[in-house]
PDB file of N, CA and C in Angstrom:
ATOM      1  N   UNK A   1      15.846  14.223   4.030  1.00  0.00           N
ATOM      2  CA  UNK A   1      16.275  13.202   4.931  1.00  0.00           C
ATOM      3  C   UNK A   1      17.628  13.588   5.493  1.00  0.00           C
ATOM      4  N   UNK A   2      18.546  13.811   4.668  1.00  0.00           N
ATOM      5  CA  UNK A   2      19.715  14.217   5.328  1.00  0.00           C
ATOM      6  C   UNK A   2      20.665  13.396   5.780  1.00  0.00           C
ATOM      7  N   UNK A   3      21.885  13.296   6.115  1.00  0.00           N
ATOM      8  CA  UNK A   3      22.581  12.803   6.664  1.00  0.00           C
ATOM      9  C   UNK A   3      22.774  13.326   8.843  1.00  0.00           C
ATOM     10  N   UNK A   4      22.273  12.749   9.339  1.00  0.00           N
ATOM     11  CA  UNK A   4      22.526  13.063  10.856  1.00  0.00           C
ATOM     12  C   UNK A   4      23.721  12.603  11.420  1.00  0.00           C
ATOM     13  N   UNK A   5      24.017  12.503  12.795  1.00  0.00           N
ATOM     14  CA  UNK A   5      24.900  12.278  13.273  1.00  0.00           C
ATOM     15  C   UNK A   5      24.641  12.195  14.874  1.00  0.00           C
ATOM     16  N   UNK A   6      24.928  11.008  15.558  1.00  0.00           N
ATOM     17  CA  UNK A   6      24.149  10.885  17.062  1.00  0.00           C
ATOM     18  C   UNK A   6      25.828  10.473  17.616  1.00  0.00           C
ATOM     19  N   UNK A   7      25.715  10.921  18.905  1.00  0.00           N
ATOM     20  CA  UNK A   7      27.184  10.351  19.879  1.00  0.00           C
ATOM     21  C   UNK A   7      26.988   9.041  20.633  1.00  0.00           C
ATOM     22  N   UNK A   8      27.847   8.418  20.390  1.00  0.00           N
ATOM     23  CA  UNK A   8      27.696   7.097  20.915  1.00  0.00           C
ATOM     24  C   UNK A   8      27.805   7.114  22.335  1.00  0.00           C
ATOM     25  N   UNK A   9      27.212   6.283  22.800  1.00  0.00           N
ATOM     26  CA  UNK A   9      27.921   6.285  24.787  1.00  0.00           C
ATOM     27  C   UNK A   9      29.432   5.647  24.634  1.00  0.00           C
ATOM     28  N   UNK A  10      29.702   6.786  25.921  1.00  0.00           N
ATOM     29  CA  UNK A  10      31.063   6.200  25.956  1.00  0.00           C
ATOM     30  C   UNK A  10      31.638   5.883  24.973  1.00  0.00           C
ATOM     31  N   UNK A  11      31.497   6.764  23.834  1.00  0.00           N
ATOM     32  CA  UNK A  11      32.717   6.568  22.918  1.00  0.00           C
ATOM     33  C   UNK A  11      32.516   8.422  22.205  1.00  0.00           C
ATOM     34  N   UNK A  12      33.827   8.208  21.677  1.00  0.00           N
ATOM     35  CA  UNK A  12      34.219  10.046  21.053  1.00  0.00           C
ATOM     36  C   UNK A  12      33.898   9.845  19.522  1.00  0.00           C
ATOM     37  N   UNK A  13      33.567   8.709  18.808  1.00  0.00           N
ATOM     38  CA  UNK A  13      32.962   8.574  17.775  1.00  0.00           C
ATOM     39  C   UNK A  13      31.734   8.970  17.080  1.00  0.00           C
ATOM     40  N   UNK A  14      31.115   9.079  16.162  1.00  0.00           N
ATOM     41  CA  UNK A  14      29.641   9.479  15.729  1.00  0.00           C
ATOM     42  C   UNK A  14      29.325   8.707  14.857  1.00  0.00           C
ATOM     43  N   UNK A  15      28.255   7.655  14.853  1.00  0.00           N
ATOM     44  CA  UNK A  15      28.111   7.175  13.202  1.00  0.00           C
ATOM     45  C   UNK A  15      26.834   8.495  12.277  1.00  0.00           C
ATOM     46  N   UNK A  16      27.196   8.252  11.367  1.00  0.00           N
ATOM     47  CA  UNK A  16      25.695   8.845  10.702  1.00  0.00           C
ATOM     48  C   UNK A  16      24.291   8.182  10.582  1.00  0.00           C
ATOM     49  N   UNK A  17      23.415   8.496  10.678  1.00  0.00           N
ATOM     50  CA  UNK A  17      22.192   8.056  10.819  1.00  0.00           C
ATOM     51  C   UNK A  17      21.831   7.991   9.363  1.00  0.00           C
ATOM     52  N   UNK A  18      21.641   6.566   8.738  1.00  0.00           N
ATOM     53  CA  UNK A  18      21.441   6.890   7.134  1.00  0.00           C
ATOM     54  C   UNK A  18      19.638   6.445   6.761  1.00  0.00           C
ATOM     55  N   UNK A  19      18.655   5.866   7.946  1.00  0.00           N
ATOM     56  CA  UNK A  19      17.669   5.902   7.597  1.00  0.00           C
ATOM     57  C   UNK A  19      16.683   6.335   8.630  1.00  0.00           C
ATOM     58  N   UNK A  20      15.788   6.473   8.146  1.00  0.00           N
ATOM     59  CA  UNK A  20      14.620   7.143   9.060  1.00  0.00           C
ATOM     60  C   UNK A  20      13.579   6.144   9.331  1.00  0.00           C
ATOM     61  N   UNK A  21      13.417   5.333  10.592  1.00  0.00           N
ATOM     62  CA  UNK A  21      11.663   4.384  10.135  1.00  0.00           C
ATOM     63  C   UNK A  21      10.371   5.058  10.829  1.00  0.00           C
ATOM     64  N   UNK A  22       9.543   5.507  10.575  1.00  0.00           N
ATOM     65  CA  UNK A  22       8.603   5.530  10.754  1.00  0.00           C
ATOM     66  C   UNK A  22       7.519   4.332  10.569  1.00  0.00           C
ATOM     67  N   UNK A  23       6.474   4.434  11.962  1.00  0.00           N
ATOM     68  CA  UNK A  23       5.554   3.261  11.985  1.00  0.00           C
ATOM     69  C   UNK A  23       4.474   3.554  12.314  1.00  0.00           C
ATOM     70  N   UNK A  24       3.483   3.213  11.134  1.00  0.00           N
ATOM     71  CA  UNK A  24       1.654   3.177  11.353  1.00  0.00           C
ATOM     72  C   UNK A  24       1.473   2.294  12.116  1.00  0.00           C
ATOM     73  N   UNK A  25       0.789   3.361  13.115  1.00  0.00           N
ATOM     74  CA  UNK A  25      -0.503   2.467  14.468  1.00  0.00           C
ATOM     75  C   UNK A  25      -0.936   1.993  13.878  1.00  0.00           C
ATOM     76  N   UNK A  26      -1.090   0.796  14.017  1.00  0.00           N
ATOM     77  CA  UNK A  26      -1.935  -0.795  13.818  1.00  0.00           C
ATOM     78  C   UNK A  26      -3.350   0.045  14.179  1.00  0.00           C
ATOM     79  N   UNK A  27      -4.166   0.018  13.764  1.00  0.00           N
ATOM     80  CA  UNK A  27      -5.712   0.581  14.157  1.00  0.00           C
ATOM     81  C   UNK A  27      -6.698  -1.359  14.130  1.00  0.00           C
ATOM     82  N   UNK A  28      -7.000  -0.900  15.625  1.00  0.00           N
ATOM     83  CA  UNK A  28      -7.290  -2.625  16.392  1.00  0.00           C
ATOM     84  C   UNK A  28      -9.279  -2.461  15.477  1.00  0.00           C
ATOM     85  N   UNK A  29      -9.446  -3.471  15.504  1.00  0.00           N
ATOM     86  CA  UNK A  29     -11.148  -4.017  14.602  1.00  0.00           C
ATOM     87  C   UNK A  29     -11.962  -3.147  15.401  1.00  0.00           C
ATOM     88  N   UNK A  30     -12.870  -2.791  14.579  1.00  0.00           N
ATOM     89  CA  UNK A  30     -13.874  -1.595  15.501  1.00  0.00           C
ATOM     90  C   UNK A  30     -13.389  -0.529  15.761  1.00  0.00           C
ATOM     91  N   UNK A  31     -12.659   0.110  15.615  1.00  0.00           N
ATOM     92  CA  UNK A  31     -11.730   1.121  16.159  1.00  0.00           C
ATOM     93  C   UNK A  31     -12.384   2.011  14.706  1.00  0.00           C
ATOM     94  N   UNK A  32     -12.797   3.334  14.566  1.00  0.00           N
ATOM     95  CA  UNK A  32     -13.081   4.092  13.790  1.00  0.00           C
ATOM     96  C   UNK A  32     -11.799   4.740  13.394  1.00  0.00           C
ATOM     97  N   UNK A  33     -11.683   5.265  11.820  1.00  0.00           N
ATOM     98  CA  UNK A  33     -10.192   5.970  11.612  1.00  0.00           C
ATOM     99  C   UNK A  33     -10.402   7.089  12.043  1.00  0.00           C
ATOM    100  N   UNK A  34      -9.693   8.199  12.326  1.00  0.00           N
ATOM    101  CA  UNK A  34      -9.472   9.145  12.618  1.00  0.00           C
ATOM    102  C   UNK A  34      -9.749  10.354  11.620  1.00  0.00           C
ATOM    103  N   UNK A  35      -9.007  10.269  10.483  1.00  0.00           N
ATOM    104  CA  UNK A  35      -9.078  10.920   9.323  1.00  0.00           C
ATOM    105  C   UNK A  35      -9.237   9.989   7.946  1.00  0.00           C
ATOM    106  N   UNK A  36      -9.978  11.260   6.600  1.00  0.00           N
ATOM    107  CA  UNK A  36     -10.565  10.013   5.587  1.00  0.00           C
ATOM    108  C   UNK A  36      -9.162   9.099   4.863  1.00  0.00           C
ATOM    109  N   UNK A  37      -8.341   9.469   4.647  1.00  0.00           N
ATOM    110  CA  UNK A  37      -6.937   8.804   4.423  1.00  0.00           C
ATOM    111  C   UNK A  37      -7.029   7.614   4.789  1.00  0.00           C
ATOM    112  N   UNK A  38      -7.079   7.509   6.565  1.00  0.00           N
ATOM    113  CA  UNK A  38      -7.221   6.312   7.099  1.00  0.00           C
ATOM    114  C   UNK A  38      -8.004   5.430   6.946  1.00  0.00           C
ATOM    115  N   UNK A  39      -9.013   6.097   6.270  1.00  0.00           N
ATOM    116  CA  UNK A  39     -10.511   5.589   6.567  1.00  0.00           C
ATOM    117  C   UNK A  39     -10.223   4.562   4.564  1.00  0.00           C
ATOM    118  N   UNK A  40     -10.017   5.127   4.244  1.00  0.00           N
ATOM    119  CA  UNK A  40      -9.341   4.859   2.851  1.00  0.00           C
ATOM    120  C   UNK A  40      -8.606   3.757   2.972  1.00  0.00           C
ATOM    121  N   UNK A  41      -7.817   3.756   3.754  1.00  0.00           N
ATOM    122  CA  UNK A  41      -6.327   2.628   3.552  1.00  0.00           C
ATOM    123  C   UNK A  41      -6.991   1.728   4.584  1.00  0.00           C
ATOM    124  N   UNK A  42      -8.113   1.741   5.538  1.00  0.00           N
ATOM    125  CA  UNK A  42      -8.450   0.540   5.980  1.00  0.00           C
ATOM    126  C   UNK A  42      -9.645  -0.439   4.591  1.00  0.00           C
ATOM    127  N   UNK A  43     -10.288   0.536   4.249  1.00  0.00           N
ATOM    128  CA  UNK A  43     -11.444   0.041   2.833  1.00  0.00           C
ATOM    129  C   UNK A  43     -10.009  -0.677   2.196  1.00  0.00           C
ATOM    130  N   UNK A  44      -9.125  -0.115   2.046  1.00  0.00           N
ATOM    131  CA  UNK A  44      -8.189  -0.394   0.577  1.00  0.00           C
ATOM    132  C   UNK A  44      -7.377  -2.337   1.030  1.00  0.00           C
ATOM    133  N   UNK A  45      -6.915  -2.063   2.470  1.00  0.00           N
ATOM    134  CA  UNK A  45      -6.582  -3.288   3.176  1.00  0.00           C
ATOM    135  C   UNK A  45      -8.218  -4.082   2.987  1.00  0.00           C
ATOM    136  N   UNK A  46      -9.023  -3.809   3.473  1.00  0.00           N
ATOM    137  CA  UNK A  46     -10.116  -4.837   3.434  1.00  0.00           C
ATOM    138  C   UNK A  46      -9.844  -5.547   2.485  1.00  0.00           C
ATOM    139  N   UNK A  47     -10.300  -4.543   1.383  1.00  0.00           N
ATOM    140  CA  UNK A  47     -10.773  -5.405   0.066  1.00  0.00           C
ATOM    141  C   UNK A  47      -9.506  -6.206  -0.694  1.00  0.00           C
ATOM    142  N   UNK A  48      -7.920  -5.587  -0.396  1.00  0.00           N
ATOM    143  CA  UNK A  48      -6.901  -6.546  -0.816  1.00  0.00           C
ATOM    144  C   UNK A  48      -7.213  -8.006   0.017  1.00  0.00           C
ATOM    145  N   UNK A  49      -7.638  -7.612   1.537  1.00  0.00           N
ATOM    146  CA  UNK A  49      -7.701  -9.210   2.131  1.00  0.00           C
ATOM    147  C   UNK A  49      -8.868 -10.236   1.153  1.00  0.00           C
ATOM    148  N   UNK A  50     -10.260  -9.411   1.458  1.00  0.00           N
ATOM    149  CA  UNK A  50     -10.899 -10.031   0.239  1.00  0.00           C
ATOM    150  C   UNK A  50     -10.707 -10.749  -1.023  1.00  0.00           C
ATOM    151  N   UNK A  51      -9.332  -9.919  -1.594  1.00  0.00           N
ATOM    152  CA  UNK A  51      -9.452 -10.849  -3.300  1.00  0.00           C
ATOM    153  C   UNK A  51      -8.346 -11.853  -2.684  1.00  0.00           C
ATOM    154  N   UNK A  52      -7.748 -11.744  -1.766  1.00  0.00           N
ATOM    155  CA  UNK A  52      -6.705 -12.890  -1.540  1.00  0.00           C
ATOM    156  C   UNK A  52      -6.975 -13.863  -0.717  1.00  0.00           C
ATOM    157  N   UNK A  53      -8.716 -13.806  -0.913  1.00  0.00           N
ATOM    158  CA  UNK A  53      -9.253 -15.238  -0.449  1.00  0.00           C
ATOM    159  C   UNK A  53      -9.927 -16.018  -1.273  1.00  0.00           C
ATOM    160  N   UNK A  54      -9.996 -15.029  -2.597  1.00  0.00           N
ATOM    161  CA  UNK A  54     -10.956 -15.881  -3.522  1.00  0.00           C
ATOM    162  C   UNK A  54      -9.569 -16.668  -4.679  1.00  0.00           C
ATOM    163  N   UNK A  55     -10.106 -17.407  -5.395  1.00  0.00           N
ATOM    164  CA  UNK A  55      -9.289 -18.223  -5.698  1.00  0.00           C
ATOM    165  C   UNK A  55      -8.757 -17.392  -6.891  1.00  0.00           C
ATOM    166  N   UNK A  56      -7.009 -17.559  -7.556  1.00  0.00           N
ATOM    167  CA  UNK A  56      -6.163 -17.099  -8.460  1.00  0.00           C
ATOM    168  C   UNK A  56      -7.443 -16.690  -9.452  1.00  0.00           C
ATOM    169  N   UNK A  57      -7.726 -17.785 -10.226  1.00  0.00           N
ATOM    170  CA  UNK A  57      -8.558 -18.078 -11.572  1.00  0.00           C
ATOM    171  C   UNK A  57      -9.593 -16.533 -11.824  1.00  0.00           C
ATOM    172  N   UNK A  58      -9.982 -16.538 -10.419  1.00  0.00           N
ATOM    173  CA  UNK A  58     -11.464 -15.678 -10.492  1.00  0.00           C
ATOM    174  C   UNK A  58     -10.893 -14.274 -10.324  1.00  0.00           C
ATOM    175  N   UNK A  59     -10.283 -13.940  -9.977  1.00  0.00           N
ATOM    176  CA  UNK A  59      -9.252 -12.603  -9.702  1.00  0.00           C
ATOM    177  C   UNK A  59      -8.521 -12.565 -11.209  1.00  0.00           C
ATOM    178  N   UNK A  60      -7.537 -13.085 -11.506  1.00  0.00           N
ATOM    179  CA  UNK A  60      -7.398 -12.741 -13.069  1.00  0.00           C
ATOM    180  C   UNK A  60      -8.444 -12.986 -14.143  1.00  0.00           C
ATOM    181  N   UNK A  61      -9.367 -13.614 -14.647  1.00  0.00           N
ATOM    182  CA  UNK A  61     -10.571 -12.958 -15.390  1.00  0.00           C
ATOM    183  C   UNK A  61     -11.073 -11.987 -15.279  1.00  0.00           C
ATOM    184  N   UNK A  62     -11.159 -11.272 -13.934  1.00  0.00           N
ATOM    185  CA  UNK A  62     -12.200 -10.153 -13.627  1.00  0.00           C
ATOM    186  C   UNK A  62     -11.069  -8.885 -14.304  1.00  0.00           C
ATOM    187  N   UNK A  63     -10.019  -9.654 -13.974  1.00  0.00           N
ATOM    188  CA  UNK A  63      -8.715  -8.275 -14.389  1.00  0.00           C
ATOM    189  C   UNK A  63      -8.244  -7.928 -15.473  1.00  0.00           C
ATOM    190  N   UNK A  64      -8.627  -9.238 -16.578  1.00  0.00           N
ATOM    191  CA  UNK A  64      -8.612  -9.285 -18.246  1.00  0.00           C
ATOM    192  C   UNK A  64      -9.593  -8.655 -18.532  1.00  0.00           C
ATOM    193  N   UNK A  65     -10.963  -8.997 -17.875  1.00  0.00           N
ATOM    194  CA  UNK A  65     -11.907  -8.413 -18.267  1.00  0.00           C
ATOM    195  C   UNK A  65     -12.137  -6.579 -18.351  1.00  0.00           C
ATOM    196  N   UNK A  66     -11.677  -6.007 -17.311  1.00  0.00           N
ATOM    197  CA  UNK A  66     -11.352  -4.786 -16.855  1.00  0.00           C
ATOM    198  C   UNK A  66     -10.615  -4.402 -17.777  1.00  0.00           C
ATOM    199  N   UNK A  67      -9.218  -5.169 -18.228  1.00  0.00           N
ATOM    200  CA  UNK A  67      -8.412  -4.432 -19.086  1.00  0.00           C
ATOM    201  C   UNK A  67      -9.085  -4.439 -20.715  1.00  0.00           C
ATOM    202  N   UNK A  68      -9.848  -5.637 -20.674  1.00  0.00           N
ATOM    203  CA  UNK A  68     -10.728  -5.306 -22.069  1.00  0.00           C
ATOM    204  C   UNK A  68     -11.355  -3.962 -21.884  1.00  0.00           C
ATOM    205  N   UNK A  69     -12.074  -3.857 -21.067  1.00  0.00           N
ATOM    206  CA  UNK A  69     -13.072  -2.811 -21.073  1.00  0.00           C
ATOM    207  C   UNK A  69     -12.318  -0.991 -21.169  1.00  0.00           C
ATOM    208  N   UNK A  70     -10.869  -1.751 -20.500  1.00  0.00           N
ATOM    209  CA  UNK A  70     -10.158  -0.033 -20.415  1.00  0.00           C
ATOM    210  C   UNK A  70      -9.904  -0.137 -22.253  1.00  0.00           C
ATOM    211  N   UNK A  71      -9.133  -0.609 -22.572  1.00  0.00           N
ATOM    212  CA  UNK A  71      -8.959  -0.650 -24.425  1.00  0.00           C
ATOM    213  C   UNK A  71      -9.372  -0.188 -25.148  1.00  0.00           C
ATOM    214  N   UNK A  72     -11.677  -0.789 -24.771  1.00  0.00           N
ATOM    215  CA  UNK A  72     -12.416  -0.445 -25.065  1.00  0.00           C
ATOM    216  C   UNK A  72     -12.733   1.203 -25.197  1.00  0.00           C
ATOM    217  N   UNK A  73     -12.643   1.447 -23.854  1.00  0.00           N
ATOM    218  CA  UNK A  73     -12.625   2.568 -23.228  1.00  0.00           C
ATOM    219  C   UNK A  73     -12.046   4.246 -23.944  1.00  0.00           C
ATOM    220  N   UNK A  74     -10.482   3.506 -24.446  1.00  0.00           N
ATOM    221  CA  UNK A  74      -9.559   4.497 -25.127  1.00  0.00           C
ATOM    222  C   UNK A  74      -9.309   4.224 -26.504  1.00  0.00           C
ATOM    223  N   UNK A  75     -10.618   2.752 -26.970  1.00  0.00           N
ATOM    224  CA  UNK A  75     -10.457   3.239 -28.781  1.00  0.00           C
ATOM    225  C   UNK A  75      -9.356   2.245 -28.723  1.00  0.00           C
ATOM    226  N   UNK A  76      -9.045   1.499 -28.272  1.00  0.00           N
ATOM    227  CA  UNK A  76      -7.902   0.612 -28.849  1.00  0.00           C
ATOM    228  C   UNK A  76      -7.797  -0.534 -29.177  1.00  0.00           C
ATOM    229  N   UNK A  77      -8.830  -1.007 -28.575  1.00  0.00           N
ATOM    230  CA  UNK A  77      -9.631  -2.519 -29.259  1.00  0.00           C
ATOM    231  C   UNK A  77     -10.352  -2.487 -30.405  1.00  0.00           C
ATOM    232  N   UNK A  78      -9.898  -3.637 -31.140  1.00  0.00           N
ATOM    233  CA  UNK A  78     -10.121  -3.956 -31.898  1.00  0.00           C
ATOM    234  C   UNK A  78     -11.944  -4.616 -32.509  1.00  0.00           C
ATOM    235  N   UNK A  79     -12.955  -4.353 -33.120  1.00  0.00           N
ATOM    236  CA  UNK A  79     -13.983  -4.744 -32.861  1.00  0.00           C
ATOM    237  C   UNK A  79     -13.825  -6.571 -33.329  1.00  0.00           C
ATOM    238  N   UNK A  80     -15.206  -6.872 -32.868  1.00  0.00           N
ATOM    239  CA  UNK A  80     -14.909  -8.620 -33.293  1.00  0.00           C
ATOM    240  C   UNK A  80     -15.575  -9.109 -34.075  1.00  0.00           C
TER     241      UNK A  80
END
C-alpha cells in the first residue's frame, strides 16, 4: 500500500494518501458473473439474504445442530 503523496491545487503542500478504496460493480439481477469467484460471491450473497429471512430460532438450531455433528465428526462428543 505504501504511503503516496498527490499536489494539491493551488497550493505548494502535499498531503499523503493513507488509504486506498476500491469498489465492486454492483452486478444488476440477471446479469451472468463473469468469472467463477463472482459466480461464488453472488450464490454466497443469495443464500446470506435467504437465512436473514427466516426467523432467528430456525437459523440457530440448524447451527447447534451442525456444530453437534462437527464434534461428532472429530471424536469429541461425548456419546449419550
Amino acid at each position: 500500500m505504501g504511503s503516496e503523496s498527490r499536489q494539491l491545487a493551488n497550493q505548494e503542500r502535499t498531503i499523503p494518501l493513507r488509504y486506498r478504496v476500491f469498489v465492486a460493480s454492483i452486478q444488476q439481477p440477471g446479469d451472468t458473473p463473469k468469472d467463477p469467484a463472482a459466480a461464488a460471491e453472488a450464490v454466497r450473497v443469495q443464500r446470506l439474504r435467504d437465512d436473514a429471512r427466516r426467523p432467528m430460532s430456525i437459523n440457530l438450531a440448524e447451527g447447534i445442530a451442525l456444530s453437534h455433528k462437527l464434534m461428532q465428526f472429530v471424536g469429541t462428543a461425548r456419546p449419550q
